[in-house]
N, C-alpha and C. Protein backbone atom coordinates (compact mmCIF):
# COMPACT_ATOMS: atom_id res chain seq x y z
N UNK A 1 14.95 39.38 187.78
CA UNK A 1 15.27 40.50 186.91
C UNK A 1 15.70 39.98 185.55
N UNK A 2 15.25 40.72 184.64
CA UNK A 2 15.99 40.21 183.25
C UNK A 2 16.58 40.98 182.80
N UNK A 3 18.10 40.64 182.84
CA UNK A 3 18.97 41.49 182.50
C UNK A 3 19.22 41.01 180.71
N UNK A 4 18.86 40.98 179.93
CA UNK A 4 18.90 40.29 178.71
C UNK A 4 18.83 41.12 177.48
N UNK A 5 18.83 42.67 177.74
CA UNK A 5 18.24 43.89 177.09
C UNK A 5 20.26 44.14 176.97
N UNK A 6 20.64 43.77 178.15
CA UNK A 6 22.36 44.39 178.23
C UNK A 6 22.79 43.57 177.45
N UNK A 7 22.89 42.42 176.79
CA UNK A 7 23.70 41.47 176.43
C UNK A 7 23.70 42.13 174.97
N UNK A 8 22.19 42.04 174.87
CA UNK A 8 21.54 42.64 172.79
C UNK A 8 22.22 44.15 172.60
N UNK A 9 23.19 44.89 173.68
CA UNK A 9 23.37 46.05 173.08
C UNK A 9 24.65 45.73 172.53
N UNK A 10 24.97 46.46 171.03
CA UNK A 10 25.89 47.00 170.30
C UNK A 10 26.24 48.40 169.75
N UNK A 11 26.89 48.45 170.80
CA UNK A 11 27.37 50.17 170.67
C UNK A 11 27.50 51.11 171.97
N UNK A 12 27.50 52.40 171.48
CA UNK A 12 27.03 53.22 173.00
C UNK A 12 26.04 54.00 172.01
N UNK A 13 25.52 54.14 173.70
CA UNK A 13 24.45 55.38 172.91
C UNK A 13 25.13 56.85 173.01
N UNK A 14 24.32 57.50 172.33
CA UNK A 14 24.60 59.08 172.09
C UNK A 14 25.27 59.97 172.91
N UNK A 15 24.42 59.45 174.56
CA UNK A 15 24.70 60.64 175.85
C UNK A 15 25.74 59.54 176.43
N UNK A 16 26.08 58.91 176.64
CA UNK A 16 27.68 58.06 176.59
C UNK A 16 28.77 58.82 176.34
N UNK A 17 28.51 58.72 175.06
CA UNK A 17 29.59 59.56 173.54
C UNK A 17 29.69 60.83 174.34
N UNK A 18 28.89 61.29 174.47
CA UNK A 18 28.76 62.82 174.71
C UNK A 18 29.12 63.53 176.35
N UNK A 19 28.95 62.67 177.50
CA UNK A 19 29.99 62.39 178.50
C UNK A 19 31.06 62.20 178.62
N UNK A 20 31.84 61.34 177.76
CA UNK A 20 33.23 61.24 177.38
C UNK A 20 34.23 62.40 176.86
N UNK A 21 33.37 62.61 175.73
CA UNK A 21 33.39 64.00 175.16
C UNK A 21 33.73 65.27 176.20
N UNK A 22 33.22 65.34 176.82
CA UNK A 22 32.83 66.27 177.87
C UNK A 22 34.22 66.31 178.61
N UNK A 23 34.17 64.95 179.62
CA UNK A 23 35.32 64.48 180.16
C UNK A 23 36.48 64.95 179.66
N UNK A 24 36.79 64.97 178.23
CA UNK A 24 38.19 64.49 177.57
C UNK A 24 38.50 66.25 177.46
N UNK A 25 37.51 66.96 177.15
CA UNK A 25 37.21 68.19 176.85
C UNK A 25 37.66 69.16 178.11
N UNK A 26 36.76 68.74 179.16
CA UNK A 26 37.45 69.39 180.32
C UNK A 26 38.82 69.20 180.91
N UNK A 27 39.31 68.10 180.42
CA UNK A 27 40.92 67.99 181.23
C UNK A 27 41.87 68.22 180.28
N UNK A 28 41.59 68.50 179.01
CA UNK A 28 42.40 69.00 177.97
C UNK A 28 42.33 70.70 178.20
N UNK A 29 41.51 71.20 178.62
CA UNK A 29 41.27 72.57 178.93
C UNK A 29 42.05 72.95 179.99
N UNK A 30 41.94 71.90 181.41
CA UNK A 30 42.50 71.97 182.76
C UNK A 30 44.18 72.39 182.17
N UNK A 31 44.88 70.90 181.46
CA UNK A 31 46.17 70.88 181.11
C UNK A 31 46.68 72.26 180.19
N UNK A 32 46.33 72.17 179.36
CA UNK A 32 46.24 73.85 178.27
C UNK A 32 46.69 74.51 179.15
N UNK A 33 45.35 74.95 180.47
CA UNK A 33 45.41 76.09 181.19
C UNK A 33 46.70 76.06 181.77
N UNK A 34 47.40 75.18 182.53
CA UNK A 34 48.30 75.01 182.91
C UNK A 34 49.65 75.20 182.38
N UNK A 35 49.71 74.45 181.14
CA UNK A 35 50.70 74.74 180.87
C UNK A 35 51.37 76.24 179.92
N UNK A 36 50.32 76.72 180.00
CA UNK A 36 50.12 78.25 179.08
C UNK A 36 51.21 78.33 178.13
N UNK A 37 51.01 77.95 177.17
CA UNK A 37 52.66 77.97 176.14
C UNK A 37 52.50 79.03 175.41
N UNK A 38 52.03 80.29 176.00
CA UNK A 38 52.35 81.52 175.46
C UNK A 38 53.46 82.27 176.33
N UNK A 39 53.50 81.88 177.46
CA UNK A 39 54.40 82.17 178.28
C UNK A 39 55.90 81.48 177.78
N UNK A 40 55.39 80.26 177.31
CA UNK A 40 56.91 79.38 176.96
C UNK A 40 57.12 80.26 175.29
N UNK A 41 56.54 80.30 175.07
CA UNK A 41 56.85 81.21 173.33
C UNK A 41 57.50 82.28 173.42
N UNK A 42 57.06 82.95 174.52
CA UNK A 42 58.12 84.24 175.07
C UNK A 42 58.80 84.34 175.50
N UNK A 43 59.11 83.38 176.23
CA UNK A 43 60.28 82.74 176.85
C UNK A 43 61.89 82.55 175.90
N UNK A 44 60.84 81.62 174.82
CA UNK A 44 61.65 81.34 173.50
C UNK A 44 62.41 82.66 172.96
N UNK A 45 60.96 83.53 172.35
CA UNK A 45 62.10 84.52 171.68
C UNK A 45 62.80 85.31 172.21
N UNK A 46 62.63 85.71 173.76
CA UNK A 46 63.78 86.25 175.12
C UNK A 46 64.97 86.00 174.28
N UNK A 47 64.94 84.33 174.70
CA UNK A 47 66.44 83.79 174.45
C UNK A 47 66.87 83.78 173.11
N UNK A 48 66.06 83.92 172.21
CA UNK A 48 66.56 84.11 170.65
C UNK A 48 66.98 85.79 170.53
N UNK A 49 66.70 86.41 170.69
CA UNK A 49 66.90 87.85 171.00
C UNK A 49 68.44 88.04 171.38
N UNK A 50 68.39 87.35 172.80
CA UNK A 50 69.24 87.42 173.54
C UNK A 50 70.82 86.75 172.40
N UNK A 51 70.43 85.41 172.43
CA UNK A 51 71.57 85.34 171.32
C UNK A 51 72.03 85.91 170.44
N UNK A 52 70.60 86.36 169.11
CA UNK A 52 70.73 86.95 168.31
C UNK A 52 72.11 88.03 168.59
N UNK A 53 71.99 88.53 169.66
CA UNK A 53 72.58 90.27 170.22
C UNK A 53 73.54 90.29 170.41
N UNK A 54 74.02 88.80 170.97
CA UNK A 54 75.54 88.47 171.45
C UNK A 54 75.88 88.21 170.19
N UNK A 55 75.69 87.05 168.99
CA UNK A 55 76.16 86.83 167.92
C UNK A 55 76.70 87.79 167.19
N UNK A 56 75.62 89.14 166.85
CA UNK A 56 76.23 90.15 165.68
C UNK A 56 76.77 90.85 166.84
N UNK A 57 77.07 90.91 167.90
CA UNK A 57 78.03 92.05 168.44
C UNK A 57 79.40 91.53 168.82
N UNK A 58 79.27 90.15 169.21
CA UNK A 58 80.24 89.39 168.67
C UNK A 58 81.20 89.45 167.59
N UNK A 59 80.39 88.95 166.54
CA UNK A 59 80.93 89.25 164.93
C UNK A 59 81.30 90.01 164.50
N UNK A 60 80.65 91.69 165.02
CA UNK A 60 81.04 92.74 164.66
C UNK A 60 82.80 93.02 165.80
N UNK A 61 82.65 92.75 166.75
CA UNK A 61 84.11 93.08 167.42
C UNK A 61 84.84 91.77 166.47
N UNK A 62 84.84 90.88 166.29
CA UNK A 62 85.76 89.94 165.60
C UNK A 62 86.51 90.39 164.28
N UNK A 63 85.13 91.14 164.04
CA UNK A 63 85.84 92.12 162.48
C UNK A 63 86.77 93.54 163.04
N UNK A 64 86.21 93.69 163.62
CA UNK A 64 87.23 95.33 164.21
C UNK A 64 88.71 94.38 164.39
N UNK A 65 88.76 93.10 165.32
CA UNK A 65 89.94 93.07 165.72
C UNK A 65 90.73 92.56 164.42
N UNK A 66 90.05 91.80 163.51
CA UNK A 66 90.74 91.79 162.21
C UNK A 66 91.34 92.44 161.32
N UNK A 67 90.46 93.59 160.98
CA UNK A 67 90.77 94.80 160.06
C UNK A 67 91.03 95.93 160.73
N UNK A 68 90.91 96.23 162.13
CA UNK A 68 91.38 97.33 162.50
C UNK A 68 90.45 98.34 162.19
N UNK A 69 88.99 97.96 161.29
CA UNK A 69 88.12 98.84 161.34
C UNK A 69 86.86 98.23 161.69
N UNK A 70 85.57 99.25 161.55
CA UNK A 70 83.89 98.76 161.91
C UNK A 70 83.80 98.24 160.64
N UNK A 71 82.64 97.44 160.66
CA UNK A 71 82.20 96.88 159.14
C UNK A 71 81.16 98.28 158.70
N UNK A 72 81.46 98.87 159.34
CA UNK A 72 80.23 100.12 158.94
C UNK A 72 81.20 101.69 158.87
N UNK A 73 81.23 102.50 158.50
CA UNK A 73 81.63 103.45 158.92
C UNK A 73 80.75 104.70 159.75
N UNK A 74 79.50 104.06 159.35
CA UNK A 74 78.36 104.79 160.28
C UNK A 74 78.14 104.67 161.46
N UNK A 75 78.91 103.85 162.15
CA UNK A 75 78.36 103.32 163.43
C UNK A 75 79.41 103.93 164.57
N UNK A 76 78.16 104.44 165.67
CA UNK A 76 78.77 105.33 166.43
C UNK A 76 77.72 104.99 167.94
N UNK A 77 77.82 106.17 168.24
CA UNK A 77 76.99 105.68 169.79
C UNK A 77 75.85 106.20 169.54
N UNK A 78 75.13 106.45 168.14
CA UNK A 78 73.52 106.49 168.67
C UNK A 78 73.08 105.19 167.93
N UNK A 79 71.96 104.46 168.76
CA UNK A 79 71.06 103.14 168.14
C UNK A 79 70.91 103.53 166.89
N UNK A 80 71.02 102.73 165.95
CA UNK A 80 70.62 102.71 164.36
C UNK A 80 69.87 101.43 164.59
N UNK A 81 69.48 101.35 163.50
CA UNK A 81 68.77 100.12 162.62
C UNK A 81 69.72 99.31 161.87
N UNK A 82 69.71 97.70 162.61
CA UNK A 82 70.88 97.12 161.04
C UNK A 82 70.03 96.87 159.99
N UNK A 83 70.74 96.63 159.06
CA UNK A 83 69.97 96.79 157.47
C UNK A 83 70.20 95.09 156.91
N UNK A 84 68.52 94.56 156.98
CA UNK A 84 68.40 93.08 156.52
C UNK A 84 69.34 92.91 155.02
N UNK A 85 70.43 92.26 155.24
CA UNK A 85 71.32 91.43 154.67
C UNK A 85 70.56 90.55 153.41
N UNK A 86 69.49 90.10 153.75
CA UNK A 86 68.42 89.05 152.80
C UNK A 86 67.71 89.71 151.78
N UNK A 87 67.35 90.76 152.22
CA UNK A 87 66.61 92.31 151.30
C UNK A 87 67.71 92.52 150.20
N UNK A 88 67.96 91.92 148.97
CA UNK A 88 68.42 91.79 148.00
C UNK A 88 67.77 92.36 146.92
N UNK A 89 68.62 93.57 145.95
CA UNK A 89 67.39 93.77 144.82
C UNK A 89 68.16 93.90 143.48
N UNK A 90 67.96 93.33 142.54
CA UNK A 90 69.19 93.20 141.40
C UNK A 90 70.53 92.56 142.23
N UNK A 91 70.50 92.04 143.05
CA UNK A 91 72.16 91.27 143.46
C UNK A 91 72.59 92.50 144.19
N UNK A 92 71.91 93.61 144.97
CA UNK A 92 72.57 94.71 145.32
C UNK A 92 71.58 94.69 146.71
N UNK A 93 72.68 95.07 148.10
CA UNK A 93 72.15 95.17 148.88
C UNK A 93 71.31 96.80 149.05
N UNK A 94 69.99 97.04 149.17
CA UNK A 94 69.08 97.84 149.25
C UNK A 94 68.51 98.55 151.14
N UNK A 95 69.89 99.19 151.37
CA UNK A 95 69.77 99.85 152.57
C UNK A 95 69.72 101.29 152.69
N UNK A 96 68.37 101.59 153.93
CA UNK A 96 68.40 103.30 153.66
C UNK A 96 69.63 103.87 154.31
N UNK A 97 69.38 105.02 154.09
CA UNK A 97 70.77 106.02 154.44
C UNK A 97 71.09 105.75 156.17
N UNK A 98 69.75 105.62 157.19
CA UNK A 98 70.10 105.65 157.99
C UNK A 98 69.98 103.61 158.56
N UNK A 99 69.85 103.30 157.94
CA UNK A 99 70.75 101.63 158.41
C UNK A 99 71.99 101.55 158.47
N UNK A 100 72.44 100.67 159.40
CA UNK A 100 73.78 100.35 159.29
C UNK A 100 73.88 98.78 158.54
N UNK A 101 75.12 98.75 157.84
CA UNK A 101 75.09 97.71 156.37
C UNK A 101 76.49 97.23 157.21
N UNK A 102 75.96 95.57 158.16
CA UNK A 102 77.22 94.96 158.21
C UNK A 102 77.37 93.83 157.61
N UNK A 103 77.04 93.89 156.29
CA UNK A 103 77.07 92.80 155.28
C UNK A 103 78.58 92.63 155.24
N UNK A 104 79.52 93.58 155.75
CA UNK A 104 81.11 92.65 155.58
C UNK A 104 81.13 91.45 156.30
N UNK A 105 80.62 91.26 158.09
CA UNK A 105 80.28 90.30 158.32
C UNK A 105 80.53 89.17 157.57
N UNK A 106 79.48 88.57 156.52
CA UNK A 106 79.22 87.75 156.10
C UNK A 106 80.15 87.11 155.08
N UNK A 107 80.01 85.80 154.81
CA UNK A 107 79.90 84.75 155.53
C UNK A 107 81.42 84.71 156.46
N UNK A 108 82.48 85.39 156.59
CA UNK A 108 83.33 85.14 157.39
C UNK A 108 83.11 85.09 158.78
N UNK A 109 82.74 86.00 159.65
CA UNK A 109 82.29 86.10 161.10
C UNK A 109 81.26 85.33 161.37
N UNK A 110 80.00 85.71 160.89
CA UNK A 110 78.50 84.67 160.53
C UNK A 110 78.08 84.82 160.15
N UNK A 111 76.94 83.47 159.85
CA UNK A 111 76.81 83.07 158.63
C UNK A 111 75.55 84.03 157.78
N UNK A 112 75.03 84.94 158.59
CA UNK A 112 73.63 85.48 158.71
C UNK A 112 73.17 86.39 159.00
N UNK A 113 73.02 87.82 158.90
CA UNK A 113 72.49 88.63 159.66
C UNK A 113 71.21 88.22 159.87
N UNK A 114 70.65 88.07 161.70
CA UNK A 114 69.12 87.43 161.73
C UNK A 114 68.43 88.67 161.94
N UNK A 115 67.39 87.75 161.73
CA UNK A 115 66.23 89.05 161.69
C UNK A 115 65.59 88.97 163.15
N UNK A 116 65.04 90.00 163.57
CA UNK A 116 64.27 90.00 165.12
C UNK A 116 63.07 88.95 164.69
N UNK A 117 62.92 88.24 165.66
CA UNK A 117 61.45 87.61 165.92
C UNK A 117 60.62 88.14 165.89
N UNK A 118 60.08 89.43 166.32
CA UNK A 118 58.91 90.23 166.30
C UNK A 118 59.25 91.15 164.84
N UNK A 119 59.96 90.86 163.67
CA UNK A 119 60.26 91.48 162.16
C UNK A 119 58.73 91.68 161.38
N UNK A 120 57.96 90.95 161.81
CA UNK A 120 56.67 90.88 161.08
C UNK A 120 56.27 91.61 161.90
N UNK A 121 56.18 92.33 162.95
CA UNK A 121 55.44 93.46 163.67
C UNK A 121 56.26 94.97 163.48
N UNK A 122 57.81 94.47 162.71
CA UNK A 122 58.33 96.14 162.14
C UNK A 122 59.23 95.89 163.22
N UNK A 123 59.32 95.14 164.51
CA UNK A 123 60.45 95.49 165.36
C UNK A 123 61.89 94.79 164.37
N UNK A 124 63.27 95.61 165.00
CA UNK A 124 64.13 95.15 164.41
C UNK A 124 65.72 95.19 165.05
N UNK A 125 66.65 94.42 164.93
CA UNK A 125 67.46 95.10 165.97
C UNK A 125 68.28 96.39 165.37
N UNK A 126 68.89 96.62 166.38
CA UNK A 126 69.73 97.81 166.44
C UNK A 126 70.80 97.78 167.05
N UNK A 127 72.01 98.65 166.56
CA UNK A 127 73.76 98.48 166.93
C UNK A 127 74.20 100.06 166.91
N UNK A 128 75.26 100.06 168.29
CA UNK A 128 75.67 100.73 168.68
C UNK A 128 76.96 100.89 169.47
N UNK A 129 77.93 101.75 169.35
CA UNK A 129 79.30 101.67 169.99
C UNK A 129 79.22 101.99 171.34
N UNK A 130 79.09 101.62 172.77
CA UNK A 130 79.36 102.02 173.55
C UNK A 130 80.98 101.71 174.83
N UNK A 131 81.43 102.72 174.43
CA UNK A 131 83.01 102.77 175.25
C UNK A 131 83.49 101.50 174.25
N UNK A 132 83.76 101.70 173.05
CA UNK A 132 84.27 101.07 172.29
C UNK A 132 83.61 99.70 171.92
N UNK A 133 82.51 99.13 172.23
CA UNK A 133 82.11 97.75 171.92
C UNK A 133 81.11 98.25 171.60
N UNK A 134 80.68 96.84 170.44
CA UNK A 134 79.04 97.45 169.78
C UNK A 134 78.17 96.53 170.60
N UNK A 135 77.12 97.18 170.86
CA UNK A 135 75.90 96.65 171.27
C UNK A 135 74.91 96.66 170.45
N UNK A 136 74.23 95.40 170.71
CA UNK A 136 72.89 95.44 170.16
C UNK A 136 71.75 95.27 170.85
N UNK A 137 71.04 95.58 170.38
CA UNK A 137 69.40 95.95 171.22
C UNK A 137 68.12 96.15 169.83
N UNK A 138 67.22 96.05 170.51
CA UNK A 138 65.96 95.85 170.06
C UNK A 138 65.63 97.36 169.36
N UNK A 139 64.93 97.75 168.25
CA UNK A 139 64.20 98.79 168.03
C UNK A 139 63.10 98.52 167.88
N UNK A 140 61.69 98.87 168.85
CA UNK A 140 60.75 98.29 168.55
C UNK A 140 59.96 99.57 167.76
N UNK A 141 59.13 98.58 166.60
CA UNK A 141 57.99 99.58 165.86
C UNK A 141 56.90 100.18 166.49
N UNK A 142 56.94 101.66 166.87
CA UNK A 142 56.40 102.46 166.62
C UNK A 142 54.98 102.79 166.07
N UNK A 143 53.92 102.67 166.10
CA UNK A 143 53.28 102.65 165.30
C UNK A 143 52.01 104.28 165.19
């Protein structure tokens, strides 16, 4: 046999390349499938939510026990809308009638009013007194 044709090659050929390809292609697909990180993304903003909710309802009882009042005088037991803190217009905070404005909050209690994760889809949170503590919760957009 003359094997002497194997020695003279330099390179791979095409359908080589293109097996590999294939290979690398299908078990990158297998893993993907597996690890579905849309599930872990939702996962994520669960728990950002979740904090978010404890933080400003937090903050907001920290201020009651300070001043003896709400940072709002609007706030009662039906869900409102809080009013983005960052939404600045002339140096003046720009909230409608029916937001609640707990810009006293800031920066003493924390550092931030956050915005919902889903804010680019219109969802936003929302605060409310129930049996004396404020809660917060989600308002989702409507559309």
């Amino acid at each position: 046999m003359n094997f002497n044709y194997l020695i003279k090659q330099k390179g791979f050929h095409l359908i080589e390349l293109l097996i590999v390809l294939a290979i690398i292609t299908i078990l990158a697909t297998i893993v993907i499938w597996f690890l579905r990180p849309s599930i872990y993304l939702n996962r994520a903003k669960a728990a950002r939510i979740s904090h978010d909710s404890k933080t400003i309802s937090d903050a907001t009882m920290q201020y009651y026990i300070y001043s003896k009042n709400w940072p709002s005088p609007e706030l009662n037991s039906e869900l409102k809308p809080i009013c983005d803190t960052n939404r600045l217009i002339d140096n003046e905070l720009n909230c409608s009638f029916e937001e609640i404005n707990l810009s006293k909050l800031v920066p003493n209690f924390v550092t931030a009013i956050p915005l919902h994760p889903n804010s680019h889809r219109g969802d936003r949170y929302g605060i409310k007194l129930v049996n004396g503590k404020p809660i917060v919760d989600t308002i989702f957009h409507s559309k």
